[in-house]
Protein backbone atom coordinates (compact mmCIF):
# COMPACT_ATOMS: atom_id res chain seq x y z
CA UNK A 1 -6.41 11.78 4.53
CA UNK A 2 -5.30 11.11 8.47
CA UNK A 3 -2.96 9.43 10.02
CA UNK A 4 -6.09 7.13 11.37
CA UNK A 5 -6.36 6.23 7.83
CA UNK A 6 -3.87 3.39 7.91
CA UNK A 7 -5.57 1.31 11.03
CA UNK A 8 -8.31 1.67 8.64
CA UNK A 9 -7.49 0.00 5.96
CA UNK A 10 -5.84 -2.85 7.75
CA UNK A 11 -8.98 -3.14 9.44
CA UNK A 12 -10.96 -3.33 5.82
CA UNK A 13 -8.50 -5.96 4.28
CA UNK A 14 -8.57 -8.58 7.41
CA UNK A 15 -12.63 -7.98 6.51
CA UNK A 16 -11.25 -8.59 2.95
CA UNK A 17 -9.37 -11.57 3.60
CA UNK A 18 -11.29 -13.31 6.07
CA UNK A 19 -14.44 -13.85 3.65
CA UNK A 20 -11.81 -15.61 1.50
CA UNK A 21 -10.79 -19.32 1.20
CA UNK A 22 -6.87 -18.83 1.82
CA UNK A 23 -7.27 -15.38 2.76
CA UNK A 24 -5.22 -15.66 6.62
CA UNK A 25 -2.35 -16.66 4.21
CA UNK A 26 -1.82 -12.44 3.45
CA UNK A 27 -3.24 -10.99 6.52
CA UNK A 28 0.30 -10.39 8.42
CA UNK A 29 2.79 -9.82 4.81
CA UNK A 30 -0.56 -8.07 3.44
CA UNK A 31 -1.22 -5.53 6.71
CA UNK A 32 2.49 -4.77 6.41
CA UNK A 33 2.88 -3.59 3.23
CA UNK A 34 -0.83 -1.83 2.91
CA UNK A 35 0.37 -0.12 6.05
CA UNK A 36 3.67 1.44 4.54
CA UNK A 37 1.63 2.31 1.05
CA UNK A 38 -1.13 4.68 2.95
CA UNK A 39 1.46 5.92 5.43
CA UNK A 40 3.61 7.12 2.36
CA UNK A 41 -0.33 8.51 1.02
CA UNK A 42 -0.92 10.20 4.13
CA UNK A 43 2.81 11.52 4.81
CA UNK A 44 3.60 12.47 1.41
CA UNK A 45 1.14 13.00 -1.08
CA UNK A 46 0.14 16.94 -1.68
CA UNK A 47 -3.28 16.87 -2.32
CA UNK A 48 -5.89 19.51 -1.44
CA UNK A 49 -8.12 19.30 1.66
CA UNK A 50 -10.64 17.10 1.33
CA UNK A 51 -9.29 14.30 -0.89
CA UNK A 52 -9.63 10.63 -0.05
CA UNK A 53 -6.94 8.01 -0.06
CA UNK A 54 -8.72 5.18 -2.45
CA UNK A 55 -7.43 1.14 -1.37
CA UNK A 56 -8.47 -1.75 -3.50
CA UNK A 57 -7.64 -5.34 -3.03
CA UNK A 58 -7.78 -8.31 -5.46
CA UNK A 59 -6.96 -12.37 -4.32
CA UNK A 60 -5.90 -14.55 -6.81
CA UNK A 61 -5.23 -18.16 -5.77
CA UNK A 62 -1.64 -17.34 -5.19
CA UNK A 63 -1.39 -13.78 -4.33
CA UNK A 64 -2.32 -10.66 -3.16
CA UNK A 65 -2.71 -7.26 -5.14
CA UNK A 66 -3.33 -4.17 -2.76
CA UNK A 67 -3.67 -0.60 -4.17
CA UNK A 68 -3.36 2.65 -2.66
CA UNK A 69 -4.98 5.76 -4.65
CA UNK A 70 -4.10 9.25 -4.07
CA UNK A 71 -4.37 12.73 -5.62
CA UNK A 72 -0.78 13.37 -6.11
CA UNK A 73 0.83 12.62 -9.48
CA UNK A 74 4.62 12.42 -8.07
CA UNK A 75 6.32 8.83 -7.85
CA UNK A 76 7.71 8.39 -4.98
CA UNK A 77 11.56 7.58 -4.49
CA UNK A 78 12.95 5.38 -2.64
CA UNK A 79 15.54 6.96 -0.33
CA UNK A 80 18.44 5.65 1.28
CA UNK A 81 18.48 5.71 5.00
CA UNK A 82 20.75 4.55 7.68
CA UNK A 83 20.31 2.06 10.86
CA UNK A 84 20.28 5.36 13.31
CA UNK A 85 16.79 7.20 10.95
CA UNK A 86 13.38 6.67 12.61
CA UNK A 87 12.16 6.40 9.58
CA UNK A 88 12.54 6.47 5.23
CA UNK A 89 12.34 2.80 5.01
CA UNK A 90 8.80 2.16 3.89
CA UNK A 91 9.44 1.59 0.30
CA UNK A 92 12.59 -0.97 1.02
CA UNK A 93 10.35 -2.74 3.41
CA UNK A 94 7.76 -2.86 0.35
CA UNK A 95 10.15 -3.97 -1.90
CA UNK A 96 11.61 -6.75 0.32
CA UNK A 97 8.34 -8.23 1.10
CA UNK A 98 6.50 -8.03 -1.84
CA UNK A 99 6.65 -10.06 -4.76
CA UNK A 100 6.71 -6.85 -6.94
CA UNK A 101 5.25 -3.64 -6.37
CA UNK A 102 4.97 -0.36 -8.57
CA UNK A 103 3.82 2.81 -9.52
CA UNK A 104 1.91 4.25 -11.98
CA UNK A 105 -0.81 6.97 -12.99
CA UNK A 106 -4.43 6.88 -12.45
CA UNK A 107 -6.47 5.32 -15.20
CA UNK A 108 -8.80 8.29 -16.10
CA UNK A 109 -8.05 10.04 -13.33
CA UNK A 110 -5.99 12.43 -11.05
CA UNK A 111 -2.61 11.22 -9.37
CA UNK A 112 -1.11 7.43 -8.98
CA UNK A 113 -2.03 4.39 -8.22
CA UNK A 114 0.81 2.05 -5.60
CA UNK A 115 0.54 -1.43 -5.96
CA UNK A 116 2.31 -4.43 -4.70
CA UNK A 117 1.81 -8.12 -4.82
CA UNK A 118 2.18 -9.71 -2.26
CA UNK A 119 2.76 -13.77 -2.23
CA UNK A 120 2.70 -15.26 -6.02
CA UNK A 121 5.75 -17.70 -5.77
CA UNK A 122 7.82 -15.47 -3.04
């Protein structure tokens, strides 16, 4: 995991999205919240050297699923923060654009899955 890991995956869901009938609907809302998901991967999650940060993207006629992947099993928190911190606001930002977001363990697998959907009736 690197910080370079988040201009990544924006990059691979515009590829996502622009394949898609509908798809420049979720680029901007979509880039936003992928963005704060791996930075919160790549800031926060302990995992050992070497492990990858796993995205995954679904489009359903009205929405947007994105997934982020890591190693670690901890749920993050949400923290409060004030107007003067540079920064602790990733998961408000998530929650105030996305439709509904989550956490929850791997399926078969080490660590959590973060989701959020973005769009479907916001």
């Amino acid at each position: 995991m690197h910080r370079k890991s988040v201009g990544v995956a924006r990059g691979l869901l515009r590829s996502f999205l622009a394949d898609r009938p509908d798809g420049e609907l979720f680029v901007e809302t979509g880039e936003l919240v992928l963005s704060e998901l791996v930075t919160n991967a790549v800031l926060h999650a302990k995992t050992p050297s070497g492990r990858l940060i796993y995205i995954q993207f679904e489009l359903h006629p009205d929405a947007l699923r994105v997934e982020v992947h890591d190693a670690d099993a901890t749920r993050p928190t949400a923290r409060p923060s004030t107007e003067h911190d540079e920064a602790g606001r990733g998961l408000w930002l998530v929650s105030q654009l996305a439709a509904r977001w989550g956490c929850c363990p791997r399926a078969g697998g080490i660590g959590k899955a973060m989701w959020a959907l973005v769009g479907g009736g916001q």
